[in-house]
N, C-alpha and C. Protein backbone atom coordinates (compact mmCIF):
# COMPACT_ATOMS: atom_id res chain seq x y z
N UNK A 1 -4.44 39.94 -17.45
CA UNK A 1 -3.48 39.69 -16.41
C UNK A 1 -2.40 38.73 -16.86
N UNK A 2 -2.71 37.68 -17.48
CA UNK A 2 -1.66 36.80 -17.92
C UNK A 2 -0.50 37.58 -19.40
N UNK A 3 -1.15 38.71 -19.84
CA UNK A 3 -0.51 38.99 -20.73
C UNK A 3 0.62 39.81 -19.81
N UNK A 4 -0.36 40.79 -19.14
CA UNK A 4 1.12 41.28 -18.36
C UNK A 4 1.88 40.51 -17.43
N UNK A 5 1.96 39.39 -17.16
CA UNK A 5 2.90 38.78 -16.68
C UNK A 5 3.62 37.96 -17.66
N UNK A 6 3.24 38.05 -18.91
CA UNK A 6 4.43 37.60 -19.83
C UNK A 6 4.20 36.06 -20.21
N UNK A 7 2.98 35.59 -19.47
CA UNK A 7 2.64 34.41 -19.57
C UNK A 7 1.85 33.55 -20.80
N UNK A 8 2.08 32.60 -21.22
CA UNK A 8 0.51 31.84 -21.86
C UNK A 8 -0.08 30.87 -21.47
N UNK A 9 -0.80 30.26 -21.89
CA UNK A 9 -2.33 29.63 -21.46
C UNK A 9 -1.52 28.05 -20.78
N UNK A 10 -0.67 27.89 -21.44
CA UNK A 10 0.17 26.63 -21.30
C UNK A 10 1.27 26.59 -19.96
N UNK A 11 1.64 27.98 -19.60
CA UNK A 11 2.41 27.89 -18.67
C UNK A 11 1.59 28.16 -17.38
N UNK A 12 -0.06 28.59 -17.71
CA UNK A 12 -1.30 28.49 -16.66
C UNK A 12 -1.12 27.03 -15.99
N UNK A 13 -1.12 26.01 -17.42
CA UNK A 13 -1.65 24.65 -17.05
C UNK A 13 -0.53 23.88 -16.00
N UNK A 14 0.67 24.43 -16.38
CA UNK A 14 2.26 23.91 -15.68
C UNK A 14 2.00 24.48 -14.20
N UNK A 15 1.90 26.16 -14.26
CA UNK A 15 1.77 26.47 -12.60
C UNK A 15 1.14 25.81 -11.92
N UNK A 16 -0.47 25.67 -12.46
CA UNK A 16 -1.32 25.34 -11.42
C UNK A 16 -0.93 23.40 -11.27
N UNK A 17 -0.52 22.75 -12.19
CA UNK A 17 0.19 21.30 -12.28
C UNK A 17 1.24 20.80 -11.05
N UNK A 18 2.04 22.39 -10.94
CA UNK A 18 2.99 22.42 -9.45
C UNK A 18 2.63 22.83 -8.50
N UNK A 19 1.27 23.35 -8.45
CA UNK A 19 0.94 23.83 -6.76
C UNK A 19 -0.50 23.21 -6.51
N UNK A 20 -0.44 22.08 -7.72
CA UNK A 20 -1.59 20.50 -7.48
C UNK A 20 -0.42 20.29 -6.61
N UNK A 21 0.54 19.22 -7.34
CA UNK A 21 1.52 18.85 -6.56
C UNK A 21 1.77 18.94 -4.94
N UNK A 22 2.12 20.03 -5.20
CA UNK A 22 2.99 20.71 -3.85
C UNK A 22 2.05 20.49 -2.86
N UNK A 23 0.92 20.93 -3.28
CA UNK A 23 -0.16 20.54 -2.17
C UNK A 23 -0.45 19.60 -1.61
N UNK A 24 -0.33 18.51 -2.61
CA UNK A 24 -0.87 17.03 -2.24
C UNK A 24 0.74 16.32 -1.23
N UNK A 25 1.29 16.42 -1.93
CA UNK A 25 2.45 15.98 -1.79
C UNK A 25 3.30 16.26 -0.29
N UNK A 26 3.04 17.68 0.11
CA UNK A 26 3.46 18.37 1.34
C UNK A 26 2.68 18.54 2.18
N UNK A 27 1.41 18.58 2.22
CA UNK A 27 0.04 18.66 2.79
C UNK A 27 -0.49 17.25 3.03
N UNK A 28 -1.29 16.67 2.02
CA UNK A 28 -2.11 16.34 2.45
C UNK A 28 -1.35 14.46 2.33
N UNK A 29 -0.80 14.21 1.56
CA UNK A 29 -0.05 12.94 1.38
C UNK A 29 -0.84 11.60 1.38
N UNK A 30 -1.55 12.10 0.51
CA UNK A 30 -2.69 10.69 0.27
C UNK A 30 -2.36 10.04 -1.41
N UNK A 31 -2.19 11.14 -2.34
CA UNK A 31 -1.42 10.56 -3.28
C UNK A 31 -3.19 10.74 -4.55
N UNK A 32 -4.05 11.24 -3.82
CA UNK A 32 -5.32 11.30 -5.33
C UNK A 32 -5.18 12.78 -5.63
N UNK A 33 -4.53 13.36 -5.48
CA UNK A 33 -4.57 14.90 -6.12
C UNK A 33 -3.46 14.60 -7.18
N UNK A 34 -2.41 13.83 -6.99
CA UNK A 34 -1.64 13.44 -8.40
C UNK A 34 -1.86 13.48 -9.57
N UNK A 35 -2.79 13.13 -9.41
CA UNK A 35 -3.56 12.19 -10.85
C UNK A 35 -3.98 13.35 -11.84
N UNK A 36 -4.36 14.27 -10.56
CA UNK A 36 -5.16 15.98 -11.35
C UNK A 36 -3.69 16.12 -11.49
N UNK A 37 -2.78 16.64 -10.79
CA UNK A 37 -1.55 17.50 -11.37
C UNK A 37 -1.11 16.46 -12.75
N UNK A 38 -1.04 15.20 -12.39
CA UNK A 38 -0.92 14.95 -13.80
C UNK A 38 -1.40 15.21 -15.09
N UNK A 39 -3.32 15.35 -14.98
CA UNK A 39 -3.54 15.57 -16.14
C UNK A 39 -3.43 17.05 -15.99
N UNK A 40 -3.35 18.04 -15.31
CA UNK A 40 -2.85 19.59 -15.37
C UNK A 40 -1.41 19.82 -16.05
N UNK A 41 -0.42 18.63 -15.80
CA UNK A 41 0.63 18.77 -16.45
C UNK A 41 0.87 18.29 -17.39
N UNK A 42 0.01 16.98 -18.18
CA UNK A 42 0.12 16.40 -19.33
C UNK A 42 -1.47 17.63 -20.51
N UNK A 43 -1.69 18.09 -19.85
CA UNK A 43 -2.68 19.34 -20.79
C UNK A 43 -1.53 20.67 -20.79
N UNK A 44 -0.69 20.87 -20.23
CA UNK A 44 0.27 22.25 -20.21
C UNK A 44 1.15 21.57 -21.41
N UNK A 45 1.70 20.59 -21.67
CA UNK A 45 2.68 20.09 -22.58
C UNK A 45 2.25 19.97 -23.69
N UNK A 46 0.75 19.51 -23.89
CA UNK A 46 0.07 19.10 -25.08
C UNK A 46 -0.32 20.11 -25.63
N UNK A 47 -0.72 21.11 -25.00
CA UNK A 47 -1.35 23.12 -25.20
C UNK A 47 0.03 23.20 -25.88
N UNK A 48 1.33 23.12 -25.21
CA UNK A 48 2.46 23.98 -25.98
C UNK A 48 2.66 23.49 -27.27
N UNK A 49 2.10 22.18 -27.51
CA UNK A 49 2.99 21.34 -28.69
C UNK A 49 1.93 21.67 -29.64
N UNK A 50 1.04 21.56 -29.86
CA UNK A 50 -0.64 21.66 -30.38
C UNK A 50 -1.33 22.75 -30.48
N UNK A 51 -1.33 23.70 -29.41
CA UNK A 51 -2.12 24.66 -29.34
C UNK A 51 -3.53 24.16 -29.36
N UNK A 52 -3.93 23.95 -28.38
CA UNK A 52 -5.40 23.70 -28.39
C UNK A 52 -6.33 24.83 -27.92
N UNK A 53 -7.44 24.69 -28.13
CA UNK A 53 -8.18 25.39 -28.46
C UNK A 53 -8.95 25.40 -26.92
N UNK A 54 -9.82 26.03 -25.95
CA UNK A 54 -9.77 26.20 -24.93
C UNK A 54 -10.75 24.73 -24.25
N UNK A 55 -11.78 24.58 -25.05
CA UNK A 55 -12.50 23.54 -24.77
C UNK A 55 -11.82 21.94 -25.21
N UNK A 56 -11.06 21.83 -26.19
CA UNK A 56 -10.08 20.93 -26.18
C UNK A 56 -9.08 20.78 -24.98
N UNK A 57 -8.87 21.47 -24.48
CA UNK A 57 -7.63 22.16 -23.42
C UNK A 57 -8.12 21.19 -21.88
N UNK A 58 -9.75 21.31 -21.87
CA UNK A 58 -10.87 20.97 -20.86
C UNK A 58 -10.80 19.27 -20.90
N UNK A 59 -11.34 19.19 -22.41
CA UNK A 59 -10.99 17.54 -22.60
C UNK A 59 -9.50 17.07 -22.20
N UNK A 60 -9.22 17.57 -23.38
CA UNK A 60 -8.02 16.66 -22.54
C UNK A 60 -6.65 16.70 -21.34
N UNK A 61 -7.69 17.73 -20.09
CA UNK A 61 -7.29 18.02 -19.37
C UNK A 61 -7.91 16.89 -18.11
N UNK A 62 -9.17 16.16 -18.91
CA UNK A 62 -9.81 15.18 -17.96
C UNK A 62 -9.54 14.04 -18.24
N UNK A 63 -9.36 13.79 -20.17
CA UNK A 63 -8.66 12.11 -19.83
C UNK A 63 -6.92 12.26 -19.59
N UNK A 64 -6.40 13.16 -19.35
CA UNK A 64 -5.47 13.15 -19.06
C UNK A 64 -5.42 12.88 -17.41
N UNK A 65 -6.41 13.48 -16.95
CA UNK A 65 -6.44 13.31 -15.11
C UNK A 65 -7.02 11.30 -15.21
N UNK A 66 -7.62 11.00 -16.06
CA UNK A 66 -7.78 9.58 -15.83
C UNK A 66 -6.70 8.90 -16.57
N UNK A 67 -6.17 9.04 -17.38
CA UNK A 67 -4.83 8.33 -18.32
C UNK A 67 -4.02 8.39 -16.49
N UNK A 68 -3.57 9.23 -15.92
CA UNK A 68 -2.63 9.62 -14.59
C UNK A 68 -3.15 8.98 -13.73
N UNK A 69 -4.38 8.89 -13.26
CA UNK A 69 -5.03 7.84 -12.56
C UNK A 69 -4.95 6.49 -12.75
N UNK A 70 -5.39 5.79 -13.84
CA UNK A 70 -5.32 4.34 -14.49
C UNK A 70 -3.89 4.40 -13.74
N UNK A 71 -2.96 4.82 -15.00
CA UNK A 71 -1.43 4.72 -14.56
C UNK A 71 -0.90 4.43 -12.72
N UNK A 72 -1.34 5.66 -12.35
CA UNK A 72 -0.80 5.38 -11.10
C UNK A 72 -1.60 3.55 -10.11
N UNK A 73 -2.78 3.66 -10.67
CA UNK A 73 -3.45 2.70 -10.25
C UNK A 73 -2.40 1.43 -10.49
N UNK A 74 -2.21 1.14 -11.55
CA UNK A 74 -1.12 0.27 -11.94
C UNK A 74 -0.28 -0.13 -11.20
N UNK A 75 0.59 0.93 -11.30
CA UNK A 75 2.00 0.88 -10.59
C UNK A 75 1.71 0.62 -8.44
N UNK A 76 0.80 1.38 -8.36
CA UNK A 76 0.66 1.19 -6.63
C UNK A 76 0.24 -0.16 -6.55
N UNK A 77 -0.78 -0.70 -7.44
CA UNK A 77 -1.46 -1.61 -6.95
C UNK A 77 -0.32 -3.22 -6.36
N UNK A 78 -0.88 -3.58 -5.44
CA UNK A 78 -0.01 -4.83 -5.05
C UNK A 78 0.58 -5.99 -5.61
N UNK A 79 1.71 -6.73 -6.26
CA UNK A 79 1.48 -7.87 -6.88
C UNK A 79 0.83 -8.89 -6.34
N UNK A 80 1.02 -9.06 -5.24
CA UNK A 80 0.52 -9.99 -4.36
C UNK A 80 -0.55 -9.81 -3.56
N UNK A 81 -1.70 -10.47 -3.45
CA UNK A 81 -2.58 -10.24 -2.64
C UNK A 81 -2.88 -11.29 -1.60
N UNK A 82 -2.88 -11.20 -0.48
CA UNK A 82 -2.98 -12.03 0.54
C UNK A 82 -4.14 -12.64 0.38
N UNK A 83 -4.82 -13.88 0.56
CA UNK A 83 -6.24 -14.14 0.99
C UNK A 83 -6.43 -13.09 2.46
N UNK A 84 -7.51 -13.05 2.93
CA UNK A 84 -7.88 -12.42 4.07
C UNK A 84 -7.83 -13.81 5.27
N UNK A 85 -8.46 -15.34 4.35
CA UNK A 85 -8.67 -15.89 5.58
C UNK A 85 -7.66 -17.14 5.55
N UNK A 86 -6.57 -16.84 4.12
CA UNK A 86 -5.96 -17.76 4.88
C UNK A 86 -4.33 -17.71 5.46
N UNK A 87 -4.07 -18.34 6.60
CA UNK A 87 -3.20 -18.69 7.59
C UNK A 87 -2.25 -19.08 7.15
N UNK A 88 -1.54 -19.55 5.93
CA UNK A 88 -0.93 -20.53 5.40
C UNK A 88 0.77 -19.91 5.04
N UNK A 89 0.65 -18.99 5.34
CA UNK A 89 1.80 -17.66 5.75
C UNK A 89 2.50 -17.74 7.07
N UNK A 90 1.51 -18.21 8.01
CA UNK A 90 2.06 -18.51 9.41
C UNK A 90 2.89 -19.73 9.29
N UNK A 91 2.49 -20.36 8.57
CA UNK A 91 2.54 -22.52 9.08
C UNK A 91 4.53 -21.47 8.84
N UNK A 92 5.68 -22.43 9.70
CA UNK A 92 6.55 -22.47 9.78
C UNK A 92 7.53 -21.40 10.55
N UNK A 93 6.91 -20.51 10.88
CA UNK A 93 6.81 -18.97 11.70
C UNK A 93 7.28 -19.48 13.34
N UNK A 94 8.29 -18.82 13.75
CA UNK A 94 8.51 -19.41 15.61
C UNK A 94 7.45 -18.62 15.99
N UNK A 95 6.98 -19.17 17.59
CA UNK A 95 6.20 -18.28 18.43
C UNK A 95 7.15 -18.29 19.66
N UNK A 96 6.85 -17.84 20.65
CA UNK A 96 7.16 -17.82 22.17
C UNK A 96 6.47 -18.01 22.80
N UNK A 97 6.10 -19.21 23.87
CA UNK A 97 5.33 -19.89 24.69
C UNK A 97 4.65 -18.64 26.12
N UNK A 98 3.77 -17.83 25.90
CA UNK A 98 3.59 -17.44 27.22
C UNK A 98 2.73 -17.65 28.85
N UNK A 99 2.11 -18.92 28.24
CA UNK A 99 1.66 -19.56 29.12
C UNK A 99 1.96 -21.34 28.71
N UNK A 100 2.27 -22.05 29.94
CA UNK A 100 2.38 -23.24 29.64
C UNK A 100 1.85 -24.10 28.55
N UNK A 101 2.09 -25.00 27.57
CA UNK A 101 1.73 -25.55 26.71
C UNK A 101 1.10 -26.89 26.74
N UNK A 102 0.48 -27.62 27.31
CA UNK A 102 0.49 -29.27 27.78
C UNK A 102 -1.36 -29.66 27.39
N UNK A 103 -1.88 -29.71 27.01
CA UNK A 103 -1.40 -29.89 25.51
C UNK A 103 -1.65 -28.46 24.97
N UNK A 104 -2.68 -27.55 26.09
CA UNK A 104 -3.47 -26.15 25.71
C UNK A 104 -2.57 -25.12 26.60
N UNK A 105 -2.10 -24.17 25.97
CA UNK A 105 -1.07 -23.02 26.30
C UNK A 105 -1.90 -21.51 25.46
N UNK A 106 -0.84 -20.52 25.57
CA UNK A 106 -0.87 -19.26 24.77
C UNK A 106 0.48 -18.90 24.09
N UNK A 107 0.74 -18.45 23.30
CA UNK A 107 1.96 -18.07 22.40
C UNK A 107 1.95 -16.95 21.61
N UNK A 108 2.75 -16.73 21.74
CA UNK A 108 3.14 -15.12 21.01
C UNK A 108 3.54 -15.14 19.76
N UNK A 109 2.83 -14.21 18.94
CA UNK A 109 3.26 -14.39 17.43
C UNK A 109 2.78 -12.78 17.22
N UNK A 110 3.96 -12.29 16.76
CA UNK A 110 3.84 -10.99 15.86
C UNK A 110 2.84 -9.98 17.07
N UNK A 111 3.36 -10.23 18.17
CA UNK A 111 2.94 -9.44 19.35
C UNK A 111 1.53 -9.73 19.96
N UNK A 112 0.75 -10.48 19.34
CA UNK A 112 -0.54 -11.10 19.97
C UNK A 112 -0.37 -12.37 20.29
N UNK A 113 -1.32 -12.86 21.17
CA UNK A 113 -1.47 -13.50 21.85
C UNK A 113 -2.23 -14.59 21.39
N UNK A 114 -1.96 -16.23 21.29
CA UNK A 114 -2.59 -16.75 20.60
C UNK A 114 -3.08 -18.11 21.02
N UNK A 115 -3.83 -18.96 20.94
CA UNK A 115 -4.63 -20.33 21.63
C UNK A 115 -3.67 -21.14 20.73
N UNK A 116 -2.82 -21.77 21.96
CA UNK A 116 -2.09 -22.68 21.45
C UNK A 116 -2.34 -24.12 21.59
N UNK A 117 -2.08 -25.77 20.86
CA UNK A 117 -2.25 -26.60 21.28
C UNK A 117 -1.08 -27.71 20.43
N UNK A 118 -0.64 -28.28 21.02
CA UNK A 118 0.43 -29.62 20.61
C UNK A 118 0.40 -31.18 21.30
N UNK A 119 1.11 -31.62 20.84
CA UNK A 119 1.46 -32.71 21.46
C UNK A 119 2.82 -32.81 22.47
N UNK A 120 3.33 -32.43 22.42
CA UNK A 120 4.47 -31.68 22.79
C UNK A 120 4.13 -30.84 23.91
N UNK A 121 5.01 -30.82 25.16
CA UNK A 121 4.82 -30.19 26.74
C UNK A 121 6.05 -28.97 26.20
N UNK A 122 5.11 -27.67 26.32
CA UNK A 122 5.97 -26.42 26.72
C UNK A 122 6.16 -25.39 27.19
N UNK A 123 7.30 -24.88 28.14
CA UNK A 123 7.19 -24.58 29.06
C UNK A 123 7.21 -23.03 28.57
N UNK A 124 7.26 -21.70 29.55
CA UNK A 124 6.69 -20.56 29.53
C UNK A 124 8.28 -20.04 28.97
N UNK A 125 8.04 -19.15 27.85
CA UNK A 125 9.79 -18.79 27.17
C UNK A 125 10.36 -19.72 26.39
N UNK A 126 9.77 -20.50 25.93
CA UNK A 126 10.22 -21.25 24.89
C UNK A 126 9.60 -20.94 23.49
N UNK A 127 10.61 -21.75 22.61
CA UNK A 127 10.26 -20.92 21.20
C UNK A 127 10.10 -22.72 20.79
N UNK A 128 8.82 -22.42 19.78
CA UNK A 128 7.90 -23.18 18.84
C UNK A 128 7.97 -22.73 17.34
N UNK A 129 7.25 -23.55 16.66
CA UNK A 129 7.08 -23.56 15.36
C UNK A 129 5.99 -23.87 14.79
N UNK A 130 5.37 -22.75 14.33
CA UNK A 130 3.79 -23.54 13.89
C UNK A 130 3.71 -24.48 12.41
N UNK A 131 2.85 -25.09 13.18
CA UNK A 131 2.98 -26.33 12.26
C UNK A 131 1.62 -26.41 11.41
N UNK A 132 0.54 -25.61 11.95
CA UNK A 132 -0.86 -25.63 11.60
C UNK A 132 -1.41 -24.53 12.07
N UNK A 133 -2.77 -23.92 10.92
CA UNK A 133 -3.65 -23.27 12.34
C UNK A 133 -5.03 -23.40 11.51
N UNK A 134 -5.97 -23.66 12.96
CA UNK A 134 -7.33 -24.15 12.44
C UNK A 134 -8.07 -22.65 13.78
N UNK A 135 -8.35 -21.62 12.54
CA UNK A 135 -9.14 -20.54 13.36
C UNK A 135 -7.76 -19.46 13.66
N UNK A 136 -8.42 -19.32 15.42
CA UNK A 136 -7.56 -18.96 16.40
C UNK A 136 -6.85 -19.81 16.96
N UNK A 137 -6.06 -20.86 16.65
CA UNK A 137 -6.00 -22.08 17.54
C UNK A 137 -4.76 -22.24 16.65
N UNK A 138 -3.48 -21.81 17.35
CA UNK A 138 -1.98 -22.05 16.40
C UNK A 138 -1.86 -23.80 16.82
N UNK A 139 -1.17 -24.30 16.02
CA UNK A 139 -0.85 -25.81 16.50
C UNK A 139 0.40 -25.87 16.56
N UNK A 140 1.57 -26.37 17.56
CA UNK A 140 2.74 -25.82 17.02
C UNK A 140 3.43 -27.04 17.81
N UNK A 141 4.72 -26.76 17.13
CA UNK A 141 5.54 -28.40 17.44
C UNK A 141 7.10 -27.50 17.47
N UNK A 142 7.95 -28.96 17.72
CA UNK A 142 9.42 -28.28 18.90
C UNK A 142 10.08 -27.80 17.73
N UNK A 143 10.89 -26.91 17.78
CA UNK A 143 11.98 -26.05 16.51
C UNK A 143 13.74 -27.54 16.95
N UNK A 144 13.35 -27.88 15.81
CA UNK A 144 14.62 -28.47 15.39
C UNK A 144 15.86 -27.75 15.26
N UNK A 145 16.39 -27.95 16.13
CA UNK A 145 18.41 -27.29 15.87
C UNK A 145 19.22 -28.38 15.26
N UNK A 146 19.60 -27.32 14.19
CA UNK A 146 20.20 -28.16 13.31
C UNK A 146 22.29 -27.81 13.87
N UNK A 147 22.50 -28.86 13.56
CA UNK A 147 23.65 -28.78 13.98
C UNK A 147 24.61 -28.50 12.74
């Protein structure tokens, strides 16, 4: 069949490399079928240049799917990683007062709702500045206008 379509073994590895792709990519959009079209498409290039032999073709049709993996792993992975528990991202962040503040209130930050406490009296619609947070418990003090 591949002869009568004019085809070889290498332009097998390219088709099926673009309708890995296409699939993942238009379908399913998670981004781990890549890794196969990669090594499907880095074994179609290496077949044309080399000619490998069919069980060679197999090999390095799998560290090629992990060479594409590693790689992509790389590049997605985050530079930055947040701690999970710490807060220290907030300290300087405004909130909005939604329940009175004197010394124990609630305040709004990034759409939740949060246990507020200061020294400082504030009233409901006012904007704060966190200054601390121990837990759930924002600590927050008056926003300076600078003139």
């Amino acid at each position: 069949m591949i002869d009568s379509l004019g085809l070889e073994v290498w332009h097998m590895w390219l088709i099926a490399a673009c309708i890995v792709a296409a699939i993942e990519l238009l379908l399913l959009n998670s981004y781990y079928l890549l890794a196969v079209a990669g090594g499907l498409a880095l074994t179609g290039i290496a077949t044309a240049i080399l000619a490998f032999s069919l069980s060679m073709q197999w090999f390095f049709f799998a560290l090629g799917t992990v060479m594409t993996a590693l790689t992509m792993r790389y590049f997605r992975a985050p530079k930055h990683k947040e701690i999970a528990d710490d807060a220290s991202y907030m300290i300087g962040k405004q909130v909005e007062v939604v329940e009175r503040v004197s010394p124990r209130g609630r305040v709004l930050y990034k759409g939740v709702t949060w246990a507020a406490e200061s020294e400082d009296s504030f009233e409901k619609g006012k904007t704060a500045r966190i200054q601390r947070v121990n837990g759930s418990t924002l600590y927050i003090e008056k926003v300076e206008v600078k003139s």
